[in-house]
PDB file of N, CA and C in Angstrom:
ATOM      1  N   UNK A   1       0.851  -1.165   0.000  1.00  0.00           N
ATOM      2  CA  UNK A   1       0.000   0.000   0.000  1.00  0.00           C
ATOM      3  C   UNK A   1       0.902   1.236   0.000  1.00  0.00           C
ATOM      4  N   UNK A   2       0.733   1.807  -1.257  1.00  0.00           N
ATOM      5  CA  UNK A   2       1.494   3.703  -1.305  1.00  0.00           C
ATOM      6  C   UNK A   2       0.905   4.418  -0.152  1.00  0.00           C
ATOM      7  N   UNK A   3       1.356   5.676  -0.245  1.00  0.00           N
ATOM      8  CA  UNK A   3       0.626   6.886   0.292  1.00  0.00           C
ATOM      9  C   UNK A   3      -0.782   7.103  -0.007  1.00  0.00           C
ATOM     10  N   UNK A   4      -0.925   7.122  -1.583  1.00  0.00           N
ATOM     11  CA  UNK A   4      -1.962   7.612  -2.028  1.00  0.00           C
ATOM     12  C   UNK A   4      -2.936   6.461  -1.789  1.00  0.00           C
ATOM     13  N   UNK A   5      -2.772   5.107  -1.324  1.00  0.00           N
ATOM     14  CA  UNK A   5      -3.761   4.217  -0.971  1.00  0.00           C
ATOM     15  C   UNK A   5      -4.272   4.165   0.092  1.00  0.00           C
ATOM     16  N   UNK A   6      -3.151   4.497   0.886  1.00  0.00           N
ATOM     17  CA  UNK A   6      -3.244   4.907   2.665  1.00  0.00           C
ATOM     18  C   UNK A   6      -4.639   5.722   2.775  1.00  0.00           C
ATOM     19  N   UNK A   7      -4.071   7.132   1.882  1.00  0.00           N
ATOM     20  CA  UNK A   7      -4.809   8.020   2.222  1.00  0.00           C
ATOM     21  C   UNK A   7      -6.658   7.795   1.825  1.00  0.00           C
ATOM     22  N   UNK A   8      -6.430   7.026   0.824  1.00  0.00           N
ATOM     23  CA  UNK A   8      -7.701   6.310  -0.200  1.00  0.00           C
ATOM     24  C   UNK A   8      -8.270   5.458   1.360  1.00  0.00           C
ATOM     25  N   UNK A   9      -7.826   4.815   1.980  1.00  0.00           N
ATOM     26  CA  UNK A   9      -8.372   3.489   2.885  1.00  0.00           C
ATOM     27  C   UNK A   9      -8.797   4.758   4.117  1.00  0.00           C
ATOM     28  N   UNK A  10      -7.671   5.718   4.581  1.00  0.00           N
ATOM     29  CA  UNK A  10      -8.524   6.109   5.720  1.00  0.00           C
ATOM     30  C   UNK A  10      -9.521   7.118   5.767  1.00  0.00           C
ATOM     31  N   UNK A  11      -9.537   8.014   4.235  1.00  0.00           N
ATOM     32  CA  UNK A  11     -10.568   8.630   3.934  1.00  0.00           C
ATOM     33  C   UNK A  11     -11.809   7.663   4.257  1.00  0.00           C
ATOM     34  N   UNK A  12     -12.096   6.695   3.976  1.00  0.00           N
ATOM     35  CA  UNK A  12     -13.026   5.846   3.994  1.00  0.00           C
ATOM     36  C   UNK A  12     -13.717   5.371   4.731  1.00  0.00           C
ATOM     37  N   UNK A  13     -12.879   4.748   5.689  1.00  0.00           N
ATOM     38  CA  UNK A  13     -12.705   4.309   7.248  1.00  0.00           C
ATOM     39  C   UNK A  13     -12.950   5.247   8.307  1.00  0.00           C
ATOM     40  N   UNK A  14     -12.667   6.491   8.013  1.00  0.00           N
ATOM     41  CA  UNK A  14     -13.103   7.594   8.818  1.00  0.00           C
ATOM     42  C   UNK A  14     -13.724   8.172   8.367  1.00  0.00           C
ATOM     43  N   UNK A  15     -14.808   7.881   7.607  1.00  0.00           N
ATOM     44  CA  UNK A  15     -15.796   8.643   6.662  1.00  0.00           C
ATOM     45  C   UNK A  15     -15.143  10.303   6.896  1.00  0.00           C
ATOM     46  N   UNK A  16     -14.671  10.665   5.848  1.00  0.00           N
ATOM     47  CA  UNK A  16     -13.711  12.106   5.547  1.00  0.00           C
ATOM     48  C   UNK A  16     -13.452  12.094   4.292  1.00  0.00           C
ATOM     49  N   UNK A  17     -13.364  13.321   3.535  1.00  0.00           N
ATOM     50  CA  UNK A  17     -13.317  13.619   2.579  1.00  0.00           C
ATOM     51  C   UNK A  17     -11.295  13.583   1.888  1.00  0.00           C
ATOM     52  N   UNK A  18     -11.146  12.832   1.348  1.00  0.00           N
ATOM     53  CA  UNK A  18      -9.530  12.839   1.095  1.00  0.00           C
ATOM     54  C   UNK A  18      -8.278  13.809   1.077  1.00  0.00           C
ATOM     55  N   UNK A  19      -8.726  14.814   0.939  1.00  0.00           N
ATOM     56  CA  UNK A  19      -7.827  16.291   1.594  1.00  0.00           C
ATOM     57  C   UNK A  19      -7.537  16.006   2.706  1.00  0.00           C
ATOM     58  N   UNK A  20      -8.859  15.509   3.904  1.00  0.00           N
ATOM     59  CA  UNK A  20      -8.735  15.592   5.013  1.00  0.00           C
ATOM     60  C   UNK A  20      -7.434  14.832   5.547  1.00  0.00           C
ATOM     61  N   UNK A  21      -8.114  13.647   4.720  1.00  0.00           N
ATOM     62  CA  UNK A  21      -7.164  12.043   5.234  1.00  0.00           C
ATOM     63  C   UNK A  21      -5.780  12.677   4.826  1.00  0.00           C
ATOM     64  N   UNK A  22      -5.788  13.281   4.068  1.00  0.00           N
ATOM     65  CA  UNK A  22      -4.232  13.274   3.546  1.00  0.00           C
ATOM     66  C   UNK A  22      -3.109  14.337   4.539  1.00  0.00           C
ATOM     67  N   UNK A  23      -4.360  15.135   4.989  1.00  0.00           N
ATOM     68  CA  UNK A  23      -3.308  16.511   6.206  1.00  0.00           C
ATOM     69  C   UNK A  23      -3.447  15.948   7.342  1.00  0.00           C
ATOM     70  N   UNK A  24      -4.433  14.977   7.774  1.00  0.00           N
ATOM     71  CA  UNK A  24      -4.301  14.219   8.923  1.00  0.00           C
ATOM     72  C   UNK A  24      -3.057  12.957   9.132  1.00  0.00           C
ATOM     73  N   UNK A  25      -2.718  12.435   7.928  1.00  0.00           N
ATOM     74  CA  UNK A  25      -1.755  11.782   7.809  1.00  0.00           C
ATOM     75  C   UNK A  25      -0.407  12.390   7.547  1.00  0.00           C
ATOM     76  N   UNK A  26      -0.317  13.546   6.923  1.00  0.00           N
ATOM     77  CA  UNK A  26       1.264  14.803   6.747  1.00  0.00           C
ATOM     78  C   UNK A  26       1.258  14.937   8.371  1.00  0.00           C
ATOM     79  N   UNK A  27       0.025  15.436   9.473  1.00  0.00           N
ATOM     80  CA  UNK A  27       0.388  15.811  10.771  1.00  0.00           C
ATOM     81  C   UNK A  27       0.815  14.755  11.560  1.00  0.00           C
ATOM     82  N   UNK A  28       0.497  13.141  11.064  1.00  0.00           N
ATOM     83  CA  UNK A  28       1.034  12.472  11.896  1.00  0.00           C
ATOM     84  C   UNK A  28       2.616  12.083  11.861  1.00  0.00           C
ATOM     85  N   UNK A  29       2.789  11.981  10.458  1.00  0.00           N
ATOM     86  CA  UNK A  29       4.136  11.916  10.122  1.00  0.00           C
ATOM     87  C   UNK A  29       4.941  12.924  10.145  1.00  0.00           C
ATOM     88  N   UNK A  30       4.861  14.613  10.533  1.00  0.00           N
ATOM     89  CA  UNK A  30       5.451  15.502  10.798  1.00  0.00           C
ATOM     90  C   UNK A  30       5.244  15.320  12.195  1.00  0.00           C
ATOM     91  N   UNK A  31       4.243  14.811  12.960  1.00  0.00           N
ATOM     92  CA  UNK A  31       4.597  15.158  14.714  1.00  0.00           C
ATOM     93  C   UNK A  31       5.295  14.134  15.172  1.00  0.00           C
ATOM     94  N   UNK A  32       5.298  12.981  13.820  1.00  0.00           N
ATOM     95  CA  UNK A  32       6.130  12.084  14.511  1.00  0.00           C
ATOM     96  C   UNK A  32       8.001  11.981  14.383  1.00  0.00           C
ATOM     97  N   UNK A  33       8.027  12.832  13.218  1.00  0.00           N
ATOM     98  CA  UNK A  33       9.641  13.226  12.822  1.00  0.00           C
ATOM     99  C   UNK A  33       9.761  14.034  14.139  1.00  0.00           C
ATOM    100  N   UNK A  34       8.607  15.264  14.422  1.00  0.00           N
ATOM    101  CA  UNK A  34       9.336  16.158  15.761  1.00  0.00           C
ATOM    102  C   UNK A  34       9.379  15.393  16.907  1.00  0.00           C
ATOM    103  N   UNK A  35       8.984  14.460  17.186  1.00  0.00           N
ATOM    104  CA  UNK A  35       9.015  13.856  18.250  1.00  0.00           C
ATOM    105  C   UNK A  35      10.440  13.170  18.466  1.00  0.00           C
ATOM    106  N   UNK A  36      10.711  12.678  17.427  1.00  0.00           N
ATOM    107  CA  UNK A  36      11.938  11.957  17.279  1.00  0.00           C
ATOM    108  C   UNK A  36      13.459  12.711  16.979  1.00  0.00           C
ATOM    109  N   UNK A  37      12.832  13.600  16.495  1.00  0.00           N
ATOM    110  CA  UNK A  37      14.028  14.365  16.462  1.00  0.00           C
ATOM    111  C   UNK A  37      14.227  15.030  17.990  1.00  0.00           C
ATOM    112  N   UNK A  38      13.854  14.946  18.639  1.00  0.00           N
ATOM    113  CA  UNK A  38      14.027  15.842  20.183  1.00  0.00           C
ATOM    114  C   UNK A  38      14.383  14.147  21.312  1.00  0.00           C
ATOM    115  N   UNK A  39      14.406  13.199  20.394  1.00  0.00           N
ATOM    116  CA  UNK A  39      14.657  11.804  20.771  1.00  0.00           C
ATOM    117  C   UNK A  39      13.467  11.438  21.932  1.00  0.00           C
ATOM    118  N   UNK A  40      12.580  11.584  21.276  1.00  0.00           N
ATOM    119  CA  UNK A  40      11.693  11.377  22.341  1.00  0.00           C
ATOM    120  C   UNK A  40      10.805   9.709  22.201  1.00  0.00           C
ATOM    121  N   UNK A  41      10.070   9.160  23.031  1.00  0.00           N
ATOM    122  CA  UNK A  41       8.910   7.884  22.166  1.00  0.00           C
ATOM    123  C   UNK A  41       8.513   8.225  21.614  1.00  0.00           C
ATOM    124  N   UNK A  42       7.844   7.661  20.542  1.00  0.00           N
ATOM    125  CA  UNK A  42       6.069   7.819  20.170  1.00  0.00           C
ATOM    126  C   UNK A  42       5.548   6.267  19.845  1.00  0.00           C
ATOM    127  N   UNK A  43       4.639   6.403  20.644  1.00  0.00           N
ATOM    128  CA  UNK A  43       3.798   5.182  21.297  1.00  0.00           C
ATOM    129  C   UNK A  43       2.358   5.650  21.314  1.00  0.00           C
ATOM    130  N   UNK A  44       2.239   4.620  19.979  1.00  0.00           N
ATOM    131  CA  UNK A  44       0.595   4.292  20.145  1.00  0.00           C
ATOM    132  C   UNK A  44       0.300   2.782  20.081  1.00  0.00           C
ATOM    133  N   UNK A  45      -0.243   2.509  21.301  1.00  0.00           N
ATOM    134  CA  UNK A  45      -0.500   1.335  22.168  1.00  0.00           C
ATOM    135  C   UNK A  45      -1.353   0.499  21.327  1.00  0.00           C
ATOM    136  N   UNK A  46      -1.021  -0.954  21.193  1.00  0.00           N
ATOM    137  CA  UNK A  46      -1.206  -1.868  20.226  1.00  0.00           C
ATOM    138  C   UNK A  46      -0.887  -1.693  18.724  1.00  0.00           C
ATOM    139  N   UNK A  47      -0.531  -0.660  18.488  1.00  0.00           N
ATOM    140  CA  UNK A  47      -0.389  -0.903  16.833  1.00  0.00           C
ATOM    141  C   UNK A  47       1.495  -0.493  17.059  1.00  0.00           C
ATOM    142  N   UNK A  48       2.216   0.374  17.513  1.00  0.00           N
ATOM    143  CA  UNK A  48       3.482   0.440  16.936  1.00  0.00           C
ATOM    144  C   UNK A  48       4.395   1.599  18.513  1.00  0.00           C
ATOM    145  N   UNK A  49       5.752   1.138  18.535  1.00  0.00           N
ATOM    146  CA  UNK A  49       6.766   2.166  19.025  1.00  0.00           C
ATOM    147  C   UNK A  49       7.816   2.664  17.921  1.00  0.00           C
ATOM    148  N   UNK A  50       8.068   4.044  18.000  1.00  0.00           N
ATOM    149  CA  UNK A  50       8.901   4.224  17.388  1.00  0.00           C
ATOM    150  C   UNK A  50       9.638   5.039  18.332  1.00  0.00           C
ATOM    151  N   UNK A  51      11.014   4.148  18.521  1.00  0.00           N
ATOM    152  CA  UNK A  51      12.145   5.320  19.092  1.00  0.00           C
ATOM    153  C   UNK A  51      13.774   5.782  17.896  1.00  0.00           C
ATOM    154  N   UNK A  52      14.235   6.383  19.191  1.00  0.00           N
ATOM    155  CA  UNK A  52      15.510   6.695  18.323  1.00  0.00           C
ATOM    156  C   UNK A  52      16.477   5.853  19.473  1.00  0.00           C
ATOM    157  N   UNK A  53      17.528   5.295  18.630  1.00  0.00           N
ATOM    158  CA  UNK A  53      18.626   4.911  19.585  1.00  0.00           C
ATOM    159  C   UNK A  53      19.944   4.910  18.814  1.00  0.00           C
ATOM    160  N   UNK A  54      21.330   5.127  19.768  1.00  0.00           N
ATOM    161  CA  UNK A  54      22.142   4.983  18.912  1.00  0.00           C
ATOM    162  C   UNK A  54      23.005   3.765  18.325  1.00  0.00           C
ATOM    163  N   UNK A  55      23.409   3.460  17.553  1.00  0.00           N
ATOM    164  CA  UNK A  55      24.229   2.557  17.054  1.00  0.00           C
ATOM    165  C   UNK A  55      25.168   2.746  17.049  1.00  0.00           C
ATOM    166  N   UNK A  56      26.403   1.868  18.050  1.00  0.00           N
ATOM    167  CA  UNK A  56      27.794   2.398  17.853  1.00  0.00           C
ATOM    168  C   UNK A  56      28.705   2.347  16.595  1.00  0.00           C
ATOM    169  N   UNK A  57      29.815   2.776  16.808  1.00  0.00           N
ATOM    170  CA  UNK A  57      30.538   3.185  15.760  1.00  0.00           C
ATOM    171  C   UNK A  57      31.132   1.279  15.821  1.00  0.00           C
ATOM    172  N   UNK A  58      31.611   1.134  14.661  1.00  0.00           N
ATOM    173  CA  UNK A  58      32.189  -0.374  14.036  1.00  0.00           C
ATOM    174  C   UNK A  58      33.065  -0.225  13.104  1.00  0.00           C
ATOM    175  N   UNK A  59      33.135  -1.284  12.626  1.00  0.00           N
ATOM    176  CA  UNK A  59      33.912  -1.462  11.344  1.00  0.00           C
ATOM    177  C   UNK A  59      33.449  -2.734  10.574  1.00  0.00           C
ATOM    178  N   UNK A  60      33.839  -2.452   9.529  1.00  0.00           N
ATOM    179  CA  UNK A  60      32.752  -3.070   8.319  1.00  0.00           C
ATOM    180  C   UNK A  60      34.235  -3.454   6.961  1.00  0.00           C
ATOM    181  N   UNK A  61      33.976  -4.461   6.722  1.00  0.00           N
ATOM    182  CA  UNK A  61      34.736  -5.532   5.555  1.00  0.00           C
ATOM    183  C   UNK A  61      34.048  -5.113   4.079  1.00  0.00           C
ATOM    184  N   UNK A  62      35.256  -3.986   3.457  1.00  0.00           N
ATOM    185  CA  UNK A  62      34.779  -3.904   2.023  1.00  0.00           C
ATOM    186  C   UNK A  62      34.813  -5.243   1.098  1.00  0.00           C
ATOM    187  N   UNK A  63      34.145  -6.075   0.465  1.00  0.00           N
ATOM    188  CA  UNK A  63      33.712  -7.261   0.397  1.00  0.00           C
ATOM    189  C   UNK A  63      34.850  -7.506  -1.026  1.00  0.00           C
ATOM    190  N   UNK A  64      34.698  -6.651  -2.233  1.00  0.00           N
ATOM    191  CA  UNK A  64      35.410  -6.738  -3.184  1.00  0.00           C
ATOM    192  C   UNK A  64      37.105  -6.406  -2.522  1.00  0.00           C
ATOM    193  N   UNK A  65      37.822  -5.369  -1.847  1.00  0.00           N
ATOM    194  CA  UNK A  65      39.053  -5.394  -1.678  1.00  0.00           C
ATOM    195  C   UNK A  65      39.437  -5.786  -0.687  1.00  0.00           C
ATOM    196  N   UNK A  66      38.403  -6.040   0.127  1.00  0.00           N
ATOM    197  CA  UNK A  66      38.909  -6.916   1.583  1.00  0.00           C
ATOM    198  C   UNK A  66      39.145  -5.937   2.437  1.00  0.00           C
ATOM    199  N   UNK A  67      39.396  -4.441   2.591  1.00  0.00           N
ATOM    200  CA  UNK A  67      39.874  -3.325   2.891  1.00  0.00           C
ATOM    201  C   UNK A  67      38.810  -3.294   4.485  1.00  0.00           C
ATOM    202  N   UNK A  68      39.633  -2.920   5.194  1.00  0.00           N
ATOM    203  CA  UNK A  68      38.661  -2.709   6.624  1.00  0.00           C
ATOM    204  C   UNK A  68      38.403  -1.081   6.649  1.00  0.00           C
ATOM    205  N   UNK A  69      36.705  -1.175   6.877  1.00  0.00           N
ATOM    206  CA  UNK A  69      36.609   0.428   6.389  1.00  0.00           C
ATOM    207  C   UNK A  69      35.891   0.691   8.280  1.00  0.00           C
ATOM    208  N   UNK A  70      36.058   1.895   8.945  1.00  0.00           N
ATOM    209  CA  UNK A  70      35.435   2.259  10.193  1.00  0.00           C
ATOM    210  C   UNK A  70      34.447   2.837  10.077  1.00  0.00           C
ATOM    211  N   UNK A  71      33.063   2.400  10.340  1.00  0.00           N
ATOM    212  CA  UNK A  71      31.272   2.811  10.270  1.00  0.00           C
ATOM    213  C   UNK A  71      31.304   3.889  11.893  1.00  0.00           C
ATOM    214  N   UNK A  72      31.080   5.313  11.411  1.00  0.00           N
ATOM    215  CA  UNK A  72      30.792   5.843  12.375  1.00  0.00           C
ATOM    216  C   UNK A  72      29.627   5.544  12.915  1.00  0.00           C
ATOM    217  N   UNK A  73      29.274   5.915  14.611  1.00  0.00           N
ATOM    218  CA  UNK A  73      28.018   5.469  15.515  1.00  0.00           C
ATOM    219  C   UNK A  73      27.279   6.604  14.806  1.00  0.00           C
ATOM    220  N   UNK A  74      25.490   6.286  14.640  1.00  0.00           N
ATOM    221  CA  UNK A  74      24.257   7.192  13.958  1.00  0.00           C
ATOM    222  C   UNK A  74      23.166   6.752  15.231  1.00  0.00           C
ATOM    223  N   UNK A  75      22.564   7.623  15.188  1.00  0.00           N
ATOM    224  CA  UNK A  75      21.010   7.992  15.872  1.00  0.00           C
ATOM    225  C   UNK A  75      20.315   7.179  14.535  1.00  0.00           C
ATOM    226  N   UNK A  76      19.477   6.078  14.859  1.00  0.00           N
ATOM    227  CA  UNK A  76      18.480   5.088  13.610  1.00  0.00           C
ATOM    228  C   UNK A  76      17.257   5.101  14.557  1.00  0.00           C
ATOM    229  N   UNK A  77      15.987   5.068  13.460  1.00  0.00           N
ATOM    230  CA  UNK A  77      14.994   4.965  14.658  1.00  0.00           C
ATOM    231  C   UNK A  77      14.880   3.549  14.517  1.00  0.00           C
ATOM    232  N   UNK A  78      14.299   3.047  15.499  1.00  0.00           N
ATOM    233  CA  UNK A  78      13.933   1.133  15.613  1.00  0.00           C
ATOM    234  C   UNK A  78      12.095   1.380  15.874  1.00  0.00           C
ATOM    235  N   UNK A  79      11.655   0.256  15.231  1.00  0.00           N
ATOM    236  CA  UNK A  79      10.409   0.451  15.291  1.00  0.00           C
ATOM    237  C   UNK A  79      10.387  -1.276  15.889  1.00  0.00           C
ATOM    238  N   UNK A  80       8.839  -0.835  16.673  1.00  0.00           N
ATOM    239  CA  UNK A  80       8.613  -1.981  17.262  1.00  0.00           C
ATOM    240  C   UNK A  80       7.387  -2.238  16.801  1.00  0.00           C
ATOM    241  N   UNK A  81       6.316  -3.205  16.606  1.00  0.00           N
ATOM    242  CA  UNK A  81       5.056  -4.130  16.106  1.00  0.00           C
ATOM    243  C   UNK A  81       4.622  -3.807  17.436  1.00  0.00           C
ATOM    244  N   UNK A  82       3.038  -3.256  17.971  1.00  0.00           N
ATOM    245  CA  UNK A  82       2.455  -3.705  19.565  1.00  0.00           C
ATOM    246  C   UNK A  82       1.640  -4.404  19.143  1.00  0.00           C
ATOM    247  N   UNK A  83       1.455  -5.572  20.183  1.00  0.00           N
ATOM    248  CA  UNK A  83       0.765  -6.604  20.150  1.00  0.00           C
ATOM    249  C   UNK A  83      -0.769  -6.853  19.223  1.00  0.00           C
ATOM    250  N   UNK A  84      -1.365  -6.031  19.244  1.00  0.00           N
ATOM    251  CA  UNK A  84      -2.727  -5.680  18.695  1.00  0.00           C
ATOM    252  C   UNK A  84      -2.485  -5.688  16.718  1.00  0.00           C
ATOM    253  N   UNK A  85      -1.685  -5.746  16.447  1.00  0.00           N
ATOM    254  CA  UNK A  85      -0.828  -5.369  15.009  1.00  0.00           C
ATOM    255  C   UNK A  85      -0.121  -6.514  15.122  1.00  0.00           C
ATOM    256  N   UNK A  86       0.251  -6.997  15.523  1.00  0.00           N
ATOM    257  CA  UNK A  86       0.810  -8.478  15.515  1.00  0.00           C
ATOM    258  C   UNK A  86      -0.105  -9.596  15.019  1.00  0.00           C
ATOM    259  N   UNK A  87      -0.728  -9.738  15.948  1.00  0.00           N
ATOM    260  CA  UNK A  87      -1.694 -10.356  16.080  1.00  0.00           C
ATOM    261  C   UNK A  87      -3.015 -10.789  14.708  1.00  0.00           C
ATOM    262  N   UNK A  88      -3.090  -9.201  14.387  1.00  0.00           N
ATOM    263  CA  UNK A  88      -3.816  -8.903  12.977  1.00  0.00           C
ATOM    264  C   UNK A  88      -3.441  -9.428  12.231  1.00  0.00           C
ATOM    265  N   UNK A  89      -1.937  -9.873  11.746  1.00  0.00           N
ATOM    266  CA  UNK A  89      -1.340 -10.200  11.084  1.00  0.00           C
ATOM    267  C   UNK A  89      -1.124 -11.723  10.718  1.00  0.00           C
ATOM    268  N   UNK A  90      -1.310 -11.883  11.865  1.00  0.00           N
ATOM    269  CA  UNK A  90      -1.283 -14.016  12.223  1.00  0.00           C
ATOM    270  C   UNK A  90      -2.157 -14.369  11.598  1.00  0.00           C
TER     271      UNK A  90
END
């Protein structure tokens, strides 16, 4: 499912007119970048977590020259499945 299907399914589902669905879905995905960018949760209970955490710095095997290259540590967000979304899925 694209964007534009997303937005097609919850126009629907939330009886709303598709403009709507579509700025209701830009505000969730913009409050959820600000959230994360200030490293904060965002947790909505049974369907998903999304945090930020960091990944340390490593080193990583260039595969063609064999060359050992050093992977600096990054802030990645990790997303988690909540149970209720799991489940749906089984």
């Amino acid at each position: 499912m694209n964007k534009a299907e997303l937005v097609d399914a919850m126009a629907a589902k939330g009886d709303m007119p598709k403009a709507a669905a579509k700025r209701a879905l830009e505000a969730f995905i913009e409050a959820t970048k600000e959230g994360l960018k200030k490293e904060q949760r965002v947790s909505l209970p049974g369907f998903a977590t999304f945090k930020v955490v960091e990944r340390p710095a490593g080193t990583a095997r260039n595969v063609r020259t064999g060359e050992t290259i050093k992977v600096p540590a990054k802030n990645v967000v990790k997303f988690k499945a909540g149970t209720t979304l799991l489940d749906s899925v089984q």
